[in-house]
N, C-alpha and C. Protein backbone atom coordinates (compact mmCIF):
# COMPACT_ATOMS: atom_id res chain seq x y z
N UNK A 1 98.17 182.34 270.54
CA UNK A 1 98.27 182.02 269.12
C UNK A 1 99.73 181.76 268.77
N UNK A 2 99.86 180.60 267.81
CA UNK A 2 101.32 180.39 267.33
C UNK A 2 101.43 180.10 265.92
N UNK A 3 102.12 180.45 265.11
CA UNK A 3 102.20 180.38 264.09
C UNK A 3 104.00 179.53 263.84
N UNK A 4 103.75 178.39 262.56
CA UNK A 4 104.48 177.40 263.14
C UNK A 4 105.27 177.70 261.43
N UNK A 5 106.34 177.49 261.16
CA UNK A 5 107.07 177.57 259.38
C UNK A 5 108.32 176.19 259.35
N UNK A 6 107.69 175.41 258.79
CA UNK A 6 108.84 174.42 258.32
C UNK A 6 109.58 174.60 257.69
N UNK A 7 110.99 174.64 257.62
CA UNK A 7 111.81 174.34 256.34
C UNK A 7 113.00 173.34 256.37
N UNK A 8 113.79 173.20 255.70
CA UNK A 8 114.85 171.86 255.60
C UNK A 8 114.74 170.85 254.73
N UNK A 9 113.34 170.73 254.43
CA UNK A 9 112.61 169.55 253.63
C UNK A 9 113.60 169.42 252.43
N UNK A 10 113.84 168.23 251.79
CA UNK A 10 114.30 168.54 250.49
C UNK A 10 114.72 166.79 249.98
N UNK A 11 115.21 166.69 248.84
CA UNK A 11 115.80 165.38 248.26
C UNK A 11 117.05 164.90 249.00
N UNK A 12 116.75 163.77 249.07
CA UNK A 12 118.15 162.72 249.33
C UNK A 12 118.20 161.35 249.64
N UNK A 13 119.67 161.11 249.15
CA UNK A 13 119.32 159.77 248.84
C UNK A 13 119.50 159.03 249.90
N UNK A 14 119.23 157.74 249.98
CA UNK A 14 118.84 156.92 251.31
C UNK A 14 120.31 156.66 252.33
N UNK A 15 120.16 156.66 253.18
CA UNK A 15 121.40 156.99 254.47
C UNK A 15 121.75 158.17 254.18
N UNK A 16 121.21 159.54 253.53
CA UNK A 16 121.66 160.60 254.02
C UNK A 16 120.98 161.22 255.16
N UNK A 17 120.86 162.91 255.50
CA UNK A 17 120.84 162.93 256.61
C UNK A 17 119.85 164.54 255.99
N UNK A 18 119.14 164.91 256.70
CA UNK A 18 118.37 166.27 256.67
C UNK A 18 118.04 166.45 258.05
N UNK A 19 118.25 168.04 257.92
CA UNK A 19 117.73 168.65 259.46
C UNK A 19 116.45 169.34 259.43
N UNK A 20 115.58 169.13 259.40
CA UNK A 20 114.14 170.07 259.73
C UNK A 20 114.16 171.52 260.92
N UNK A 21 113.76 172.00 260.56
CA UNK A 21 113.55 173.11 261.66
C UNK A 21 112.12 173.86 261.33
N UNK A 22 111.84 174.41 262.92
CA UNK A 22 109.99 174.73 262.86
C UNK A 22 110.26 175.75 263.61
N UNK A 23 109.67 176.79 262.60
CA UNK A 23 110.06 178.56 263.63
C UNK A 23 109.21 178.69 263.60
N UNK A 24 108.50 179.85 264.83
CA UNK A 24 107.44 179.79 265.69
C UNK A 24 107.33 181.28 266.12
N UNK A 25 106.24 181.42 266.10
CA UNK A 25 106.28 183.05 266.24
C UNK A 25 104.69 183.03 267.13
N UNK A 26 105.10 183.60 268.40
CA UNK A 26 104.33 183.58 269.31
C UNK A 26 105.23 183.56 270.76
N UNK A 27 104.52 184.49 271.52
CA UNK A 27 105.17 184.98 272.70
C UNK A 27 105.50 184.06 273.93
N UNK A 28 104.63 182.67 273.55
CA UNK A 28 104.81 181.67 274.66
C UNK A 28 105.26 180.52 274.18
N UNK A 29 106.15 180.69 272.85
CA UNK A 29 106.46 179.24 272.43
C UNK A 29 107.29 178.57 273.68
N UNK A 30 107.52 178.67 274.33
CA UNK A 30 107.92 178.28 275.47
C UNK A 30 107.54 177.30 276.21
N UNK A 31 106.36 177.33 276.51
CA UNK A 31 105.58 177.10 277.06
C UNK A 31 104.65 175.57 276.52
N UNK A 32 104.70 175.34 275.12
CA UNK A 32 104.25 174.53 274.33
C UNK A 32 105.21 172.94 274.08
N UNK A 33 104.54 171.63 274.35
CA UNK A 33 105.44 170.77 273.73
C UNK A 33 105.14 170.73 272.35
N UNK A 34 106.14 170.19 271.46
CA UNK A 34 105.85 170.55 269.96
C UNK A 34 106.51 169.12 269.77
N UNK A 35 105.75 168.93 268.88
CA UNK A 35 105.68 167.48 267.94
C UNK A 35 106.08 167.43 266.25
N UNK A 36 106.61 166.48 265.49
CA UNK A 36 106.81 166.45 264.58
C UNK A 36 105.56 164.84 264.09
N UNK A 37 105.31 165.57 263.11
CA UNK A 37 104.11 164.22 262.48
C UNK A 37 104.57 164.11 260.45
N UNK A 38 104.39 162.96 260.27
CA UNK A 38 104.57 163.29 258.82
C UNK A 38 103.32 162.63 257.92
N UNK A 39 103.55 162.74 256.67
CA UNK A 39 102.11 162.01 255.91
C UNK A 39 102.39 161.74 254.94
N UNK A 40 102.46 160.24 254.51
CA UNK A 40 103.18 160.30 253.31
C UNK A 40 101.83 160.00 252.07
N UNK A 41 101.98 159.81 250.84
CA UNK A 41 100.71 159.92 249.92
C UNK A 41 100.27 158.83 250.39
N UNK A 42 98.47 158.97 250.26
CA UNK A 42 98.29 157.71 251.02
C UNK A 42 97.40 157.41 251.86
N UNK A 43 98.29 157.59 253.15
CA UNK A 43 98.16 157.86 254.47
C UNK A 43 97.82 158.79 255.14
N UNK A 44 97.29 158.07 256.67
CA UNK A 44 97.28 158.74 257.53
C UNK A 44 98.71 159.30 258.08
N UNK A 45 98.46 160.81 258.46
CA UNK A 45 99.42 161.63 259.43
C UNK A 45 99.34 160.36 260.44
N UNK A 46 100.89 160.44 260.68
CA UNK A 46 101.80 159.75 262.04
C UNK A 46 102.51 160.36 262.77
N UNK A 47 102.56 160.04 264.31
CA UNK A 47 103.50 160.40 264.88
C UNK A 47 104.85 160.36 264.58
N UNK A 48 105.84 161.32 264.51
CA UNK A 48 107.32 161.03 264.22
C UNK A 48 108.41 161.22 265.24
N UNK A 49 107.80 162.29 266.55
CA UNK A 49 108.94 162.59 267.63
C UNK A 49 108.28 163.96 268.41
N UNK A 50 108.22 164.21 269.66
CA UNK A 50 107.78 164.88 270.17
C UNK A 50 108.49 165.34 271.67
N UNK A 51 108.85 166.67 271.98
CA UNK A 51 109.72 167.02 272.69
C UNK A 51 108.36 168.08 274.17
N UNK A 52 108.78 167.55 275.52
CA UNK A 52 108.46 168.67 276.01
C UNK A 52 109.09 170.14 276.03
N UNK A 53 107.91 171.08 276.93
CA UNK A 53 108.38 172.33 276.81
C UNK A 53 109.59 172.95 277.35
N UNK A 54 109.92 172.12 278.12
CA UNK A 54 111.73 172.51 278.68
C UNK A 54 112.62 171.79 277.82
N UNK A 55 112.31 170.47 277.41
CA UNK A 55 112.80 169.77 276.59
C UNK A 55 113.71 168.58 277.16
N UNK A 56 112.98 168.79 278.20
CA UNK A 56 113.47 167.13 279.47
C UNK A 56 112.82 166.03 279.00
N UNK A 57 112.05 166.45 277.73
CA UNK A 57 111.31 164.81 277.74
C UNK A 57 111.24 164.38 276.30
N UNK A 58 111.60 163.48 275.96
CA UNK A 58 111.30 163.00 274.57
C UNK A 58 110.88 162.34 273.89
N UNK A 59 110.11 162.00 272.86
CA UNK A 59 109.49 160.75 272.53
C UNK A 59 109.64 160.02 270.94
N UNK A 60 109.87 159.15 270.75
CA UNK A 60 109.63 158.85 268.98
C UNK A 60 109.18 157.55 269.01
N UNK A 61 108.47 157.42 267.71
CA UNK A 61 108.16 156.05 266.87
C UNK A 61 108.95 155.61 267.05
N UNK A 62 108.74 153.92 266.76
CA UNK A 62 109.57 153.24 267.02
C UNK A 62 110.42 153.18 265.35
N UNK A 63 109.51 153.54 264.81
CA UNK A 63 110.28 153.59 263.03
C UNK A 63 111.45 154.29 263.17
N UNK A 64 111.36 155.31 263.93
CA UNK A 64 112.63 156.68 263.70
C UNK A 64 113.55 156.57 264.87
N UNK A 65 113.35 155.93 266.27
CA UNK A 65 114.40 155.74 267.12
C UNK A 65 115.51 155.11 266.43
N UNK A 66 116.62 155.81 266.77
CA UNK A 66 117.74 155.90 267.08
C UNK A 66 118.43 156.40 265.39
N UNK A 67 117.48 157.38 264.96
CA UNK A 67 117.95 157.38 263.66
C UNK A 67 117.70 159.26 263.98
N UNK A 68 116.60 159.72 264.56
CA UNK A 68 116.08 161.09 264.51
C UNK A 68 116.42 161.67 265.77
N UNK A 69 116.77 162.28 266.00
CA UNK A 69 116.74 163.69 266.75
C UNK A 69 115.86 164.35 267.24
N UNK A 70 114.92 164.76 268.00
CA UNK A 70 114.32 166.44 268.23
C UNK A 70 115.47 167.05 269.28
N UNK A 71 114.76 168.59 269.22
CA UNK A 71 115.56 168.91 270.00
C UNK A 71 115.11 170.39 270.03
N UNK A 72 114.99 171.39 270.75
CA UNK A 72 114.63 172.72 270.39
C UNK A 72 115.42 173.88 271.30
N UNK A 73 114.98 175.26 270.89
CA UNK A 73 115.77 175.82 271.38
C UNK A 73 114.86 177.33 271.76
N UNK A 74 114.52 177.28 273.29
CA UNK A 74 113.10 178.14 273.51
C UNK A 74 113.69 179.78 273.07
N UNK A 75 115.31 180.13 272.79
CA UNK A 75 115.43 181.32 272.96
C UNK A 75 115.63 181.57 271.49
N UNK A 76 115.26 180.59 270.61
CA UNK A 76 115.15 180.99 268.86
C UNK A 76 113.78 180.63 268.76
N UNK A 77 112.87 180.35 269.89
CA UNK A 77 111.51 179.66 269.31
C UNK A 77 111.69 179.07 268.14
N UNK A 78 112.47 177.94 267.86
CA UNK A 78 112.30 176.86 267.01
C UNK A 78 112.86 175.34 267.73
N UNK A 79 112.24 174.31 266.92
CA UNK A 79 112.27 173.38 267.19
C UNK A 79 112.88 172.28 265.95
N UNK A 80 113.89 171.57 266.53
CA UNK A 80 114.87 170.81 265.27
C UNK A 80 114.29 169.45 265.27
N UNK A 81 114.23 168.92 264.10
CA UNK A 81 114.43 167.01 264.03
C UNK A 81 115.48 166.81 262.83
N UNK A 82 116.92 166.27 264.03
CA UNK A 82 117.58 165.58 262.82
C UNK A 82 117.30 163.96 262.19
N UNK A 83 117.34 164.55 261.22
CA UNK A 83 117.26 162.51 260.24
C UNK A 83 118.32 162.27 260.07
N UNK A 84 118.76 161.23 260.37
CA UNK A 84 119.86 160.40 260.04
C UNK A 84 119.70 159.24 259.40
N UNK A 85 120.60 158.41 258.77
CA UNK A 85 120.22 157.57 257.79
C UNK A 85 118.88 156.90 257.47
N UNK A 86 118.25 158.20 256.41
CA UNK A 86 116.80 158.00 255.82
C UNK A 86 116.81 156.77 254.90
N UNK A 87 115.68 156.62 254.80
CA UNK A 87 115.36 155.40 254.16
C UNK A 87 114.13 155.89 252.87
N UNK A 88 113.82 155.21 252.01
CA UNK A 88 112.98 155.61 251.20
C UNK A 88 111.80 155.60 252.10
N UNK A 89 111.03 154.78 252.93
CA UNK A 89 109.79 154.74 253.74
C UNK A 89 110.02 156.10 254.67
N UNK A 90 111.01 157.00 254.65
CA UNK A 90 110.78 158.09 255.43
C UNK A 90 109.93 159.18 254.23
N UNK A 91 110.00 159.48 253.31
CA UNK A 91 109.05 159.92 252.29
C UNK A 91 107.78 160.29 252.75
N UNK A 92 107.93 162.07 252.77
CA UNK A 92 106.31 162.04 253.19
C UNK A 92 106.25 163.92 253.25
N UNK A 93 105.13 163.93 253.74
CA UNK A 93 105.01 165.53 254.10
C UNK A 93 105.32 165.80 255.72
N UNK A 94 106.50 166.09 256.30
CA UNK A 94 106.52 166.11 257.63
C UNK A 94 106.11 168.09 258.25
N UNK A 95 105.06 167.66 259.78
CA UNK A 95 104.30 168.85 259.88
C UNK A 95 105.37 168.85 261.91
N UNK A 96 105.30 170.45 261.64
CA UNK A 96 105.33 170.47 263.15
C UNK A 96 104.62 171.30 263.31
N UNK A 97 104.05 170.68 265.62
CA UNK A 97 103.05 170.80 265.41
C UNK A 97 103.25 171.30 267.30
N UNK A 98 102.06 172.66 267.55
CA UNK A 98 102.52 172.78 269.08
C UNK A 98 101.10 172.65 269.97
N UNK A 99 101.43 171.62 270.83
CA UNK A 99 100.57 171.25 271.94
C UNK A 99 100.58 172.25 272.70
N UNK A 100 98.63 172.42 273.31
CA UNK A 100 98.19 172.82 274.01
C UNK A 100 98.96 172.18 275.51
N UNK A 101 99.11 173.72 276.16
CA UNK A 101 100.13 173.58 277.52
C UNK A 101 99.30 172.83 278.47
N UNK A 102 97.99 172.58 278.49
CA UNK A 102 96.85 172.08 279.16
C UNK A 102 96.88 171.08 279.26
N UNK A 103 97.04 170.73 277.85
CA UNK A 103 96.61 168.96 277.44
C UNK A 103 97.73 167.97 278.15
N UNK A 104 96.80 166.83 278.82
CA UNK A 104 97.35 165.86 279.87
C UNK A 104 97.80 164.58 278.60
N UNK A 105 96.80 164.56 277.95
CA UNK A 105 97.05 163.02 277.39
C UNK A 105 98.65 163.01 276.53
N UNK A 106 98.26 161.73 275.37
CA UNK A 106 99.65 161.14 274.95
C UNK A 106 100.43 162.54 273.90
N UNK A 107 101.36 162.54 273.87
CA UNK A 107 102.33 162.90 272.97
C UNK A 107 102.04 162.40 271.42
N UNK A 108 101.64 161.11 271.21
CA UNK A 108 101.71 160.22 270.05
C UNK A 108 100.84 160.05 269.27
N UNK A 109 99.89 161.31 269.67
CA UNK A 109 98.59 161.40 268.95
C UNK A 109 98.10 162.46 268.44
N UNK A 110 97.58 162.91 267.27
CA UNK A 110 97.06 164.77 266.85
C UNK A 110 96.49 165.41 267.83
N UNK A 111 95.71 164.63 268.59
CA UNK A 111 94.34 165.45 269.45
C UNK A 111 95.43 165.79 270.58
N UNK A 112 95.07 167.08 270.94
CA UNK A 112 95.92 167.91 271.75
C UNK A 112 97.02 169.19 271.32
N UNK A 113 97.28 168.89 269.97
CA UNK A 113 97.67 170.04 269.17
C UNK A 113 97.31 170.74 268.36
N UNK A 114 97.20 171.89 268.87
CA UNK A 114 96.36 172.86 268.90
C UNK A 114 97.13 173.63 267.21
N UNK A 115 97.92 173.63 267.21
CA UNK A 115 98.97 174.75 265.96
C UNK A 115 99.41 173.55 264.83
N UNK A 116 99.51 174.18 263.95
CA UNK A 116 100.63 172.85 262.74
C UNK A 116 100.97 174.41 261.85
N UNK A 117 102.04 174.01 261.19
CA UNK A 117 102.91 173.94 260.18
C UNK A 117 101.88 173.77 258.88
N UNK A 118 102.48 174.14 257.50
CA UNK A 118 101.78 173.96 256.22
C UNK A 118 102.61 172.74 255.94
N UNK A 119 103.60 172.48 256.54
CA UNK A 119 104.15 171.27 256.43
C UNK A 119 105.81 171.55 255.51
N UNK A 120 106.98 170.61 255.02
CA UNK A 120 107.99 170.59 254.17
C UNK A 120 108.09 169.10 253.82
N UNK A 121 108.42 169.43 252.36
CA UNK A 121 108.54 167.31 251.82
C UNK A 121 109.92 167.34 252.13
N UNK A 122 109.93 166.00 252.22
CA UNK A 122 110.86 164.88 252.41
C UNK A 122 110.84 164.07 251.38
N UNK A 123 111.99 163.94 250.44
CA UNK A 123 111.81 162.62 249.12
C UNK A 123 113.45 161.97 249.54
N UNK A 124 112.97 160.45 250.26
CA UNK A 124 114.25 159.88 250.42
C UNK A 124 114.86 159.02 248.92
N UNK A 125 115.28 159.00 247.95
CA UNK A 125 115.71 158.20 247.30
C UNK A 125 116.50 156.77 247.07
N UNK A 126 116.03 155.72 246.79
CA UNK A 126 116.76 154.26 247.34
C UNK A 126 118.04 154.57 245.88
């Protein structure tokens, strides 16, 4: 069992920068790759960036390359995504989220994560 807490979320205006962080409370966060997904009104939840469990591996949308960050840190059991110059289309409810250690398939998809977050907003302002 893992229990996942977003915070960082907050206002800003477009090319600024917010750091997310997802603390995790459970004895094997370790062990878990953890994903960031967001949802803005609307929409469907999207992939946003997803890190393996050592953290040798990384993945993002193509929306957020070279703008976001993951990154985590197994001996605080939390997991970071920096934003860097946001845009108003970053606007949304962003969730992190921790994959089952089992699961073979993609990174870039919900099915396979097992834990989420209640989620933290994001309001980019133009």
């Amino acid at each position: 069992q893992v229990q996942l807490v977003e915070s960082g979320g907050g206002l800003v205006q477009a090319g600024g920068s917010l750091r997310l962080s997802c603390a995790a409370v459970g004895r094997t966060f370790s062990s878990y790759g953890m994903g960031w997904f967001r949802q803005a009104p609307g929409k469907e939840r999207e992939f946003v960036a997803a890190i393996s469990w050592s953290g040798g591996s990384t993945y993002y949308a193509d929306s957020v390359k070279g703008r976001f960050t993951i990154s985590r840190d197994n001996a605080k059991n939390t997991v970071y995504l920096q934003m860097n110059s946001l845009k108003p289309e970053d606007t949304a409810v962003y969730y992190c989220a921790a994959r089952d250690p089992y699961y073979s398939g993609s990174y870039y998809y919900t099915r396979g994560y097992d834990y989420w977050g209640q989620g933290t907003q994001v309001t980019v302002s133009s």
